[in-house]
N, C-alpha and C. Protein backbone atom coordinates (compact mmCIF):
# COMPACT_ATOMS: atom_id res chain seq x y z
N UNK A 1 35.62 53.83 1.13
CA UNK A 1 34.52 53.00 0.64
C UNK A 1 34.62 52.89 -0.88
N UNK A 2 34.30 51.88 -1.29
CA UNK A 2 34.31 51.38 -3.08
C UNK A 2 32.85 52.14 -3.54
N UNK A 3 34.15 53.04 -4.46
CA UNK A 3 32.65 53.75 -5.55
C UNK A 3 32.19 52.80 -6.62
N UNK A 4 31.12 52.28 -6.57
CA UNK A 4 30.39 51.08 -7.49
C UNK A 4 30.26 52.14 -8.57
N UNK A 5 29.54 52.97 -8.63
CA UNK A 5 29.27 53.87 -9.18
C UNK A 5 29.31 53.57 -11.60
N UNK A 6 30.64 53.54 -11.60
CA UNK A 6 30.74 53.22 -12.66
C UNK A 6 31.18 51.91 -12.91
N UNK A 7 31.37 50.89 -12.26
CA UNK A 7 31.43 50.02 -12.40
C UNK A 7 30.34 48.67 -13.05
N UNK A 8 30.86 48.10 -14.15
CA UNK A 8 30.07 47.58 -15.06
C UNK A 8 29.74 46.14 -14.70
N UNK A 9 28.61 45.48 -14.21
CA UNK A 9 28.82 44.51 -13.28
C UNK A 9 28.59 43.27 -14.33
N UNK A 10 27.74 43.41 -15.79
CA UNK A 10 27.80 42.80 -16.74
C UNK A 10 29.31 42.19 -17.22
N UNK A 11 30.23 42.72 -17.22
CA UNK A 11 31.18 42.83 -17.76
C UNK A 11 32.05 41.59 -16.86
N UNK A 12 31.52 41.50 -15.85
CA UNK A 12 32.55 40.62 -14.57
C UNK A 12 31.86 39.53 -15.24
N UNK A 13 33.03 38.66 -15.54
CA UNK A 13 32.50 36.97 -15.64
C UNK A 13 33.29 35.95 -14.81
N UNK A 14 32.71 34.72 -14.92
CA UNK A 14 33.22 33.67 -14.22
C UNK A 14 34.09 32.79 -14.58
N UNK A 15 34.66 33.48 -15.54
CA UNK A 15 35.64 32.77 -16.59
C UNK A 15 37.04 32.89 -15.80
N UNK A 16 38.19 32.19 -16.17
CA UNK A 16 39.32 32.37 -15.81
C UNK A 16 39.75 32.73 -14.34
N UNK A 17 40.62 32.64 -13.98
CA UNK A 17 40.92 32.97 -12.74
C UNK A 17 40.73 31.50 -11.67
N UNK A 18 41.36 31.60 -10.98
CA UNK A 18 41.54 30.51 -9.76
C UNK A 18 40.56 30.12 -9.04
N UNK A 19 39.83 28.80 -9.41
CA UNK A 19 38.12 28.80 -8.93
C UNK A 19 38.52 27.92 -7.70
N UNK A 20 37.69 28.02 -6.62
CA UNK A 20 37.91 27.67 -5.36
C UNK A 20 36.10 26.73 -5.26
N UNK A 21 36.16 25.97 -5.28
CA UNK A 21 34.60 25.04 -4.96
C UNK A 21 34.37 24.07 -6.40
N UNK A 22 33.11 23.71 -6.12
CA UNK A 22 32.17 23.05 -7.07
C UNK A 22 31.90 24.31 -7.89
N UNK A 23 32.07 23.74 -9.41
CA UNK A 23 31.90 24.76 -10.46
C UNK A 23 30.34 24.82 -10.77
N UNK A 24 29.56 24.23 -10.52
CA UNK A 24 28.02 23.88 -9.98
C UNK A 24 27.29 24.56 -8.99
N UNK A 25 28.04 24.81 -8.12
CA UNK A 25 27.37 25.64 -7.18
C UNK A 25 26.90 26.87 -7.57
N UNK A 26 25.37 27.29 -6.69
CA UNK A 26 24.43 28.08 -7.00
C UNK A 26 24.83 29.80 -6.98
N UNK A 27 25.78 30.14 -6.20
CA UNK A 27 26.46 31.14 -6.10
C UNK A 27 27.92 31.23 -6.18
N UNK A 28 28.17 32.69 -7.43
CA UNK A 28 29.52 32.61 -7.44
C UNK A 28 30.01 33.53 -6.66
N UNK A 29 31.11 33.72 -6.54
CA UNK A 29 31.82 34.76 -6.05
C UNK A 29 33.02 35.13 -6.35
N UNK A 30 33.25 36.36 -7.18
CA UNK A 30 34.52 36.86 -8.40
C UNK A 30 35.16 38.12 -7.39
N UNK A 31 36.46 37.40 -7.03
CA UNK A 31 37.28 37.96 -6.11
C UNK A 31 38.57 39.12 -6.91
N UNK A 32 38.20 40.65 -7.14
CA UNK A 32 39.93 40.81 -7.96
C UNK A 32 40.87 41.05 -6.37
N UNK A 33 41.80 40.50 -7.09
CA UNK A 33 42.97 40.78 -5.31
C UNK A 33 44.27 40.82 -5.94
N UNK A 34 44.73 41.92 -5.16
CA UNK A 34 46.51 41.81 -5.78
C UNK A 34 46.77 41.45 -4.19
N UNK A 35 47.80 40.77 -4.53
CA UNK A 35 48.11 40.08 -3.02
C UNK A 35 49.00 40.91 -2.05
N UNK A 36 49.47 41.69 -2.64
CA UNK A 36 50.53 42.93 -2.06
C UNK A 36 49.54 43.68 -1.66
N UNK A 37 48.22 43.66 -1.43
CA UNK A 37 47.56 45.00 -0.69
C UNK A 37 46.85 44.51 0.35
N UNK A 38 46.79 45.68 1.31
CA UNK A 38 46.57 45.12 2.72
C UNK A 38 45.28 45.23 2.77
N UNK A 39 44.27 45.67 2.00
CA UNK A 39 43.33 45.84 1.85
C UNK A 39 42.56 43.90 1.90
N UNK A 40 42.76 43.54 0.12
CA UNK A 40 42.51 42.17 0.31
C UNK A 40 42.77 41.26 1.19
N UNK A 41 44.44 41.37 1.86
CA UNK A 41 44.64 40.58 3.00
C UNK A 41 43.29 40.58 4.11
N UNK A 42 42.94 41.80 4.64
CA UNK A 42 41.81 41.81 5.21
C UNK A 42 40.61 40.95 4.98
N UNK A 43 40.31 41.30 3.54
CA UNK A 43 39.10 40.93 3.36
C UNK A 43 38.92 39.39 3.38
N UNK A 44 40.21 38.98 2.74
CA UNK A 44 40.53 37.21 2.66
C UNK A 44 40.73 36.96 3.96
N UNK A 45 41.25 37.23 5.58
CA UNK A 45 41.29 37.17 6.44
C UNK A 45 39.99 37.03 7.17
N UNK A 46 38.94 38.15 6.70
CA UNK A 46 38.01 38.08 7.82
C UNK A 46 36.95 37.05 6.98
N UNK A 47 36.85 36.89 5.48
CA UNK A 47 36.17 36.21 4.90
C UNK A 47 36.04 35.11 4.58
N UNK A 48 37.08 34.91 4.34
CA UNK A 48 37.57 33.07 4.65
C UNK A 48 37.05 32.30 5.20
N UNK A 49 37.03 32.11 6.44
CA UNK A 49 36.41 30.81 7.65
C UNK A 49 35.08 30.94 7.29
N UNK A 50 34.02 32.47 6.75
CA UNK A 50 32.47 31.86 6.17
C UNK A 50 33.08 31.36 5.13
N UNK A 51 33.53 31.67 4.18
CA UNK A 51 33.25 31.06 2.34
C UNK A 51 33.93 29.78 2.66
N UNK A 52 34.56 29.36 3.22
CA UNK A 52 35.14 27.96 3.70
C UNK A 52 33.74 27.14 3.38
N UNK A 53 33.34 27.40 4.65
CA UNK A 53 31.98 26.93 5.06
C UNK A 53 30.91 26.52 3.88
N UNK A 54 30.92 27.31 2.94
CA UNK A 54 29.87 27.41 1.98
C UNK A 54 30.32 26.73 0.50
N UNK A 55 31.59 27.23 0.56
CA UNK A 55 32.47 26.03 -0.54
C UNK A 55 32.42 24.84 -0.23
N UNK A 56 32.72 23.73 1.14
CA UNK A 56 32.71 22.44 1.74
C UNK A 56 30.96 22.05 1.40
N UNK A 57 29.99 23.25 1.70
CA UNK A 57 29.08 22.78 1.28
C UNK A 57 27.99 22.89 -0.10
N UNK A 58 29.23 23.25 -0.91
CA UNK A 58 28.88 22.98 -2.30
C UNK A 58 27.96 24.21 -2.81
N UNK A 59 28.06 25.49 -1.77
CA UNK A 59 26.62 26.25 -2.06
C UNK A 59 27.37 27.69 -2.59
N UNK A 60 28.89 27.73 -2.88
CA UNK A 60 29.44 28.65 -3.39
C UNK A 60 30.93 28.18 -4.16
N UNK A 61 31.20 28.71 -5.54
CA UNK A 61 32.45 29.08 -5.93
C UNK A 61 32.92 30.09 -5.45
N UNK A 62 34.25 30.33 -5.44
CA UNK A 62 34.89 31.16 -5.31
C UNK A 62 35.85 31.50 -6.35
N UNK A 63 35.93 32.73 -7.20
CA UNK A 63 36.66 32.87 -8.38
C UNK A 63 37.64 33.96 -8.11
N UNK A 64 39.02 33.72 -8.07
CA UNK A 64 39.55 34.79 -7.86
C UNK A 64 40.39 35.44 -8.33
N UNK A 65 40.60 36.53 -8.63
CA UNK A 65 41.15 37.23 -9.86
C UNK A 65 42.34 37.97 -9.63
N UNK A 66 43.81 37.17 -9.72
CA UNK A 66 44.50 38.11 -8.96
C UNK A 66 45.02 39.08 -10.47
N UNK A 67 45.05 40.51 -9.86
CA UNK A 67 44.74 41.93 -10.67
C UNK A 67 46.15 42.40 -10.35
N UNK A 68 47.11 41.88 -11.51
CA UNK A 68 48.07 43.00 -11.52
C UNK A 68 47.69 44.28 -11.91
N UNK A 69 48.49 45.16 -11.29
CA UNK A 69 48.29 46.80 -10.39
C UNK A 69 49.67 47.33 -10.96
N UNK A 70 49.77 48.29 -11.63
CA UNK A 70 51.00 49.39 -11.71
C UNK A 70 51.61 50.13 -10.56
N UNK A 71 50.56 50.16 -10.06
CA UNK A 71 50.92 51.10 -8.73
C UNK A 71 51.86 50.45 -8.10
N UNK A 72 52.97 51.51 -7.77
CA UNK A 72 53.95 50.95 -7.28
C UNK A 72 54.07 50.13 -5.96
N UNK A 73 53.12 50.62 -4.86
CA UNK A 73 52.72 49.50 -3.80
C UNK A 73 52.20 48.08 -3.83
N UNK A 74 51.49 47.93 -5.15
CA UNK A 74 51.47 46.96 -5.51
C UNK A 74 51.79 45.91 -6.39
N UNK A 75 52.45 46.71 -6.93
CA UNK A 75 53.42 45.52 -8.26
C UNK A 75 54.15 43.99 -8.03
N UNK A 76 54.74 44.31 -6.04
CA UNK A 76 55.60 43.24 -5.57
C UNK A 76 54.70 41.86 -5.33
N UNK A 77 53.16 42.12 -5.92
CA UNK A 77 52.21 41.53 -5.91
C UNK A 77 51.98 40.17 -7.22
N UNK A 78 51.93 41.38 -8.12
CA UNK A 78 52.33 41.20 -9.50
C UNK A 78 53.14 40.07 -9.82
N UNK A 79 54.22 40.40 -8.60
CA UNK A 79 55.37 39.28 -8.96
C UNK A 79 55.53 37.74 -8.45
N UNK A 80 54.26 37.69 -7.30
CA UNK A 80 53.90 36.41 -6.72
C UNK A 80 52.45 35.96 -7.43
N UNK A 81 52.28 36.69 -7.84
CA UNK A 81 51.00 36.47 -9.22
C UNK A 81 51.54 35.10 -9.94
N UNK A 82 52.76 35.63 -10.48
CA UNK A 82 53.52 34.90 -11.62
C UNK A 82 54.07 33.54 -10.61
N UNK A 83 53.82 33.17 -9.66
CA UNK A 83 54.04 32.04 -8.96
C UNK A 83 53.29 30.84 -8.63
N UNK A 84 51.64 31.45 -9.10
CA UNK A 84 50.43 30.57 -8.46
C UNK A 84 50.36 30.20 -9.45
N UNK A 85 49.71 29.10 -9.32
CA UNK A 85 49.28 27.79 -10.26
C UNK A 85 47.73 27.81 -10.16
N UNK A 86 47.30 27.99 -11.03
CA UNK A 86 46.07 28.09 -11.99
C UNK A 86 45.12 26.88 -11.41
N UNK A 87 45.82 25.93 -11.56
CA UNK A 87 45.30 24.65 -12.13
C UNK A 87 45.73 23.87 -10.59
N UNK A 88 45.52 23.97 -9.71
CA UNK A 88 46.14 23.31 -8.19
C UNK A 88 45.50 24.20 -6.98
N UNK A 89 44.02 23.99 -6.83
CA UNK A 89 43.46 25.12 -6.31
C UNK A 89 43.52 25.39 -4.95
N UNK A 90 43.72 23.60 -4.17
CA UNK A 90 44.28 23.79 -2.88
C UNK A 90 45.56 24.11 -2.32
N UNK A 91 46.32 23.62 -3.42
CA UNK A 91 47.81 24.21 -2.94
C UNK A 91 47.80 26.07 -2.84
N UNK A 92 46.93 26.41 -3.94
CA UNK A 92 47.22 27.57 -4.62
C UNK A 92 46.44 28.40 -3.44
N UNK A 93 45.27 28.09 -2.50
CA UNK A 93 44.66 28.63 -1.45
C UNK A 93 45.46 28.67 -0.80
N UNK A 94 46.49 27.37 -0.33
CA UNK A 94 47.60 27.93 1.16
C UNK A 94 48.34 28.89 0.12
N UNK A 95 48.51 28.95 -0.55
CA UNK A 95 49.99 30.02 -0.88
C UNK A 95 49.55 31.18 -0.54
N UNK A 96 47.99 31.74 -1.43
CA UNK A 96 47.50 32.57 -1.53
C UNK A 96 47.53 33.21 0.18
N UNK A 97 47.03 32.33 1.25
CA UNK A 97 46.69 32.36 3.05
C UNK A 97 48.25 32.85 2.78
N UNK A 98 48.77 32.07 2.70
CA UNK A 98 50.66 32.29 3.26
C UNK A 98 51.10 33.77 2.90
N UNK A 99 51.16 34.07 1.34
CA UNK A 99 51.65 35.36 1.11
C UNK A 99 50.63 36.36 1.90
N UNK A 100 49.36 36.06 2.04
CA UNK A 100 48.75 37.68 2.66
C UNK A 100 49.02 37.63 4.23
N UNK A 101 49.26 36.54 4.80
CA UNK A 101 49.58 36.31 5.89
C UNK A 101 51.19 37.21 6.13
N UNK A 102 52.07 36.59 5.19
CA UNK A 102 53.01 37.42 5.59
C UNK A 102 53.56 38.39 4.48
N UNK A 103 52.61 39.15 4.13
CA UNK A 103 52.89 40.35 3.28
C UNK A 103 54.10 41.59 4.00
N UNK A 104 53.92 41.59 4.96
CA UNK A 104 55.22 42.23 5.84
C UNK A 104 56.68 41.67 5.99
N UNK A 105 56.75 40.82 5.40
CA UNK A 105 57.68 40.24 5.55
C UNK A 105 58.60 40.07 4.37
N UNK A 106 57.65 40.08 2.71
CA UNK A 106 58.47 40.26 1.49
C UNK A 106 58.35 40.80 0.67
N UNK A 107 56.98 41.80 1.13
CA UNK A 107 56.28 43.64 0.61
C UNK A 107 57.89 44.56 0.93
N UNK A 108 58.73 44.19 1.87
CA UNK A 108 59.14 45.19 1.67
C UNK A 108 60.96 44.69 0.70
N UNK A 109 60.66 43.61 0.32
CA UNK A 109 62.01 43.05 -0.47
C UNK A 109 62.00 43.85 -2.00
N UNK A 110 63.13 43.73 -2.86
CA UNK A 110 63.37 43.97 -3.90
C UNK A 110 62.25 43.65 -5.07
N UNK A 111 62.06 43.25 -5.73
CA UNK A 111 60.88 42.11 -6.85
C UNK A 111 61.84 41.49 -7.13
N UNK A 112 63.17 41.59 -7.22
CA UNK A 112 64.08 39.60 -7.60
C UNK A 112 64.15 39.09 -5.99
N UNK A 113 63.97 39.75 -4.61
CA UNK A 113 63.88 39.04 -3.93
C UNK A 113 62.63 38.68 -3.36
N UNK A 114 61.19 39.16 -3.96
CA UNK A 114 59.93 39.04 -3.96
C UNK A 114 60.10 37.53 -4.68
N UNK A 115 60.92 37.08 -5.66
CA UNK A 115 60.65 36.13 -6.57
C UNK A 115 61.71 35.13 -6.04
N UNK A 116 62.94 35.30 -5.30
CA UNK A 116 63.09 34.13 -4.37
C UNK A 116 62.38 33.92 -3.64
N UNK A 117 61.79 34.77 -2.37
CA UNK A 117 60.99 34.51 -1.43
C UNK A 117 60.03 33.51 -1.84
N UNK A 118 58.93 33.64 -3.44
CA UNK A 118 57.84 32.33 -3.69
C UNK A 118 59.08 30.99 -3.59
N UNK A 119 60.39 31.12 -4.13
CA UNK A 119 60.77 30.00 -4.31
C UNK A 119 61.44 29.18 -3.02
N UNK A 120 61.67 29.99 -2.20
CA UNK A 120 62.21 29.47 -1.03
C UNK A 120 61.40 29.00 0.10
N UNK A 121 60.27 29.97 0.05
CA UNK A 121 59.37 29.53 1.41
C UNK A 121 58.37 29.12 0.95
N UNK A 122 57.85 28.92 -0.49
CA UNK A 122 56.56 27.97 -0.93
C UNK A 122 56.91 26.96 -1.58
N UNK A 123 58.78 26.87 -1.62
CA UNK A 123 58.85 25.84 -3.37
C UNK A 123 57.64 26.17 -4.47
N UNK A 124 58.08 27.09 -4.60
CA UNK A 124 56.99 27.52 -6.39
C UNK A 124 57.92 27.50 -7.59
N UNK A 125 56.99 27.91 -8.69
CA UNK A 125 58.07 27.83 -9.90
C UNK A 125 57.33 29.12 -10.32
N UNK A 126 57.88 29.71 -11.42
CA UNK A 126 57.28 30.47 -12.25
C UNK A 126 55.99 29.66 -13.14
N UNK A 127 54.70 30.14 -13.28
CA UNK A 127 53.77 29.74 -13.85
C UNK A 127 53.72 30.08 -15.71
N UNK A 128 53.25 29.33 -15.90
CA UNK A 128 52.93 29.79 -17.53
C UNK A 128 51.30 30.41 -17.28
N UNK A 129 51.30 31.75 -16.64
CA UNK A 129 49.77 32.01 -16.18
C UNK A 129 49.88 34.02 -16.78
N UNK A 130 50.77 34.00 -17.44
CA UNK A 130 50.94 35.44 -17.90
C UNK A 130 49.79 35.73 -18.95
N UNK A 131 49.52 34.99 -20.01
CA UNK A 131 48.54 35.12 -20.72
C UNK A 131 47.16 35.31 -20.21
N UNK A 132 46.70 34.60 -18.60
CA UNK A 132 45.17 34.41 -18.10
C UNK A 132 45.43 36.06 -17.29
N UNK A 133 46.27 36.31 -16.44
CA UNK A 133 46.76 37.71 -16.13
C UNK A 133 46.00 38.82 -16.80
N UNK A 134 46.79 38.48 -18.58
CA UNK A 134 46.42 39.74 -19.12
C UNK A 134 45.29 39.88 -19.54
N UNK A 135 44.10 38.86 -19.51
CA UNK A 135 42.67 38.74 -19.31
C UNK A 135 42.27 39.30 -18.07
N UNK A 136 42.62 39.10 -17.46
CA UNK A 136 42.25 39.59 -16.04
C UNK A 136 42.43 41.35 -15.97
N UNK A 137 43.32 41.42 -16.48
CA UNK A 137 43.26 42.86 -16.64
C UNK A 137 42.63 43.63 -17.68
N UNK A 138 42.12 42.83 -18.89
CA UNK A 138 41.55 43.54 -19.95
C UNK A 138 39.97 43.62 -19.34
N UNK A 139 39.16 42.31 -18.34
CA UNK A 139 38.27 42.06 -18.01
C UNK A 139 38.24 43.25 -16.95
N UNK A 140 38.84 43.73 -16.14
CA UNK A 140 38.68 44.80 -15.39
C UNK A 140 38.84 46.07 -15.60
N UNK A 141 39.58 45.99 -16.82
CA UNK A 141 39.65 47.69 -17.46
C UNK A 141 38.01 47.54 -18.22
N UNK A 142 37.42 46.29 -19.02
CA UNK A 142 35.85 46.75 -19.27
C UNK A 142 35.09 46.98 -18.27
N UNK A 143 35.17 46.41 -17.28
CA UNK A 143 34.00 46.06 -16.61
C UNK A 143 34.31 47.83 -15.46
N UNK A 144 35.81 48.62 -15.53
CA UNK A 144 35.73 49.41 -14.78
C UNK A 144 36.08 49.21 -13.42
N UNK A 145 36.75 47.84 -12.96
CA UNK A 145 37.11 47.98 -11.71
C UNK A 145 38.72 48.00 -11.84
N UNK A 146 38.83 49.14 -10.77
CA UNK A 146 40.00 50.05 -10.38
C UNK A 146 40.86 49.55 -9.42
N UNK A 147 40.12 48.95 -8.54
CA UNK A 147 40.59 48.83 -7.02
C UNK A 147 40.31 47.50 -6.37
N UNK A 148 41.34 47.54 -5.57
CA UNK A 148 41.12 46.00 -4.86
C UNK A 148 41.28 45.88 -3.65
N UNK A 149 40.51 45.20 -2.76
CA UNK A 149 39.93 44.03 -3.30
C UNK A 149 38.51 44.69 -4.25
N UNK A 150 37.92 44.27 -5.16
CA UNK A 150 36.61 44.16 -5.47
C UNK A 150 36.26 43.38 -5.69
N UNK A 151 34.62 42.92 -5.21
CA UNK A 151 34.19 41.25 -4.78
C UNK A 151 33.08 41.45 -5.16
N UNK A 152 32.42 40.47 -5.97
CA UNK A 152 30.76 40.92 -6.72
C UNK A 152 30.33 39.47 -6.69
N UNK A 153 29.06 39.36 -6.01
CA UNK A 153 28.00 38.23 -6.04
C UNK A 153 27.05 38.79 -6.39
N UNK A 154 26.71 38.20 -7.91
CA UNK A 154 25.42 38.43 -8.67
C UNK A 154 25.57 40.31 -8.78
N UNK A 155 24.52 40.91 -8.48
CA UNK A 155 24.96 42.28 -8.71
C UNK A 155 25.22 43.46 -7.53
N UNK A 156 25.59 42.73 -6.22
CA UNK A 156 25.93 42.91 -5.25
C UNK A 156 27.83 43.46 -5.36
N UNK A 157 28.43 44.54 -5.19
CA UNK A 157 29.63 44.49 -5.46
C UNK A 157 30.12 45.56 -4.37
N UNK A 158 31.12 45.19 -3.36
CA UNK A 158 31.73 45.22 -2.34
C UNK A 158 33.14 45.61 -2.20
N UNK A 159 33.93 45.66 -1.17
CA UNK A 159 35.23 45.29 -0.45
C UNK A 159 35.24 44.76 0.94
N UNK A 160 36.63 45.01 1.43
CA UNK A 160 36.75 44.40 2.16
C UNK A 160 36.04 45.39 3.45
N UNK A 161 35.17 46.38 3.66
CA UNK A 161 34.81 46.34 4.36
C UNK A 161 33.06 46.42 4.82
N UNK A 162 32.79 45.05 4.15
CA UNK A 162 31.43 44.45 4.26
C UNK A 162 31.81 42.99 5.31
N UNK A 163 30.42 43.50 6.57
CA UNK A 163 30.39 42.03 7.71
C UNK A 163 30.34 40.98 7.13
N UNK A 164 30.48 39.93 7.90
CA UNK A 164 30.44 38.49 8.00
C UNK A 164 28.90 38.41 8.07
N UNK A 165 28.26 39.20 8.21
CA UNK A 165 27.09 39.22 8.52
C UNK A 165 25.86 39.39 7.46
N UNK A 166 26.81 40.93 7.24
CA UNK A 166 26.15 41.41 5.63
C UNK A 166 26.70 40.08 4.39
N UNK A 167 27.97 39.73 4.45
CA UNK A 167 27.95 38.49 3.43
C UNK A 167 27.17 37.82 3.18
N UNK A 168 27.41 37.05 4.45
CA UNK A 168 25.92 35.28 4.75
C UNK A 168 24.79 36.20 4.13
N UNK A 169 24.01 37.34 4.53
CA UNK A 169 22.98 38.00 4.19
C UNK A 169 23.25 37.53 2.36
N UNK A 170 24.03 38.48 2.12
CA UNK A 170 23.65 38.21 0.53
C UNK A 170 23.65 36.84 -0.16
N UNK A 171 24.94 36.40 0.46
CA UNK A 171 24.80 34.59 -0.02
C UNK A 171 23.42 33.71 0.34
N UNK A 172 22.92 34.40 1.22
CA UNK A 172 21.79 33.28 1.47
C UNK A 172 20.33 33.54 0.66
N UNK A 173 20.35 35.02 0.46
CA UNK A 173 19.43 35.95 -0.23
C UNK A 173 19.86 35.00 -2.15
N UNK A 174 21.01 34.98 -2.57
CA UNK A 174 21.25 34.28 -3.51
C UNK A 174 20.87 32.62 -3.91
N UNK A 175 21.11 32.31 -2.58
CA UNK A 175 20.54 30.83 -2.95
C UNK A 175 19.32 30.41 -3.07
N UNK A 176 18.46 31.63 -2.93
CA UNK A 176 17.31 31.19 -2.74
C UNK A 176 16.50 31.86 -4.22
């Protein structure tokens, strides 16, 4: 379970990172995810088909922060980081579905063959997105989050193992 504990929820903003909806909409939602962990795969798996729902209807962003990680399980993450495009939010959602979808399949390759794999089975390029990265990581060393996935609506802050149930709960508790 995610120790909130010290975690600084002031500190999380809506700045930067890969926004998924209407930048208007009444609720955000600030996603950190390294894509190499099976953790987020989950959470983007079971969470998805609601926030779908709520993005189409204009009543949520989705901001998502992918968090390069040292840790060595997750670095091969790191390296499909450097593949997504910032600025292309639907393409950048299938990639995002695609790599956690098949994280078994190039989690266990080299990192130069982590970095053919974006180029062969997504046609990607390398991004000029290293600079928003190292925001992303300065924003989570203030704010104190460690671990991923961590997912915060308003001052509500989670992982991946909060219902479909408990979500809608808070999203709807927000819109109102």
């Amino acid at each position: 379970m995610l120790d909130i504990s010290s975690i600084k929820v002031s500190e999380v903003t809506t700045e930067g990172g890969i926004h998924f909806g209407n930048e208007n909409a009444p609720v955000k939602i600030v996603e950190f995810l390294n894509l190499k962990c099976p953790f987020c795969k989950q959470w983007w798996e079971n969470a998805t088909p609601l926030l779908d729902s709520y993005v189409e209807a204009g009543k949520v962003e989705r901001i998502v922060k992918l968090f390069d990680k040292e840790k060595p399980s997750l670095k091969k993450g790191n390296v499909i980081h450097r593949y997504l495009d910032y600025n292309n939010s639907d393409k950048t959602k299938e990639d995002i579905s695609y790599f956690l979808a098949h994280q078994n399949k190039w989690g266990n390759l080299d990192e130069p063959e982590v970095a053919e794999y974006a180029v062969s089975k997504r046609n990607l390029q390398v991004q000029e997105n290293l600079a928003e990265a190292e925001k992303i990581v300065l924003e989570a060393e203030k704010a104190n989050v460690t671990l991923v996935p961590s997912v915060f609506i308003g001052e509500h802050i989670f992982d991946e193992h909060i219902s479909n149930e408990e979500l809608k709960e808070i999203i709807e508790t927000n819109l109102n």
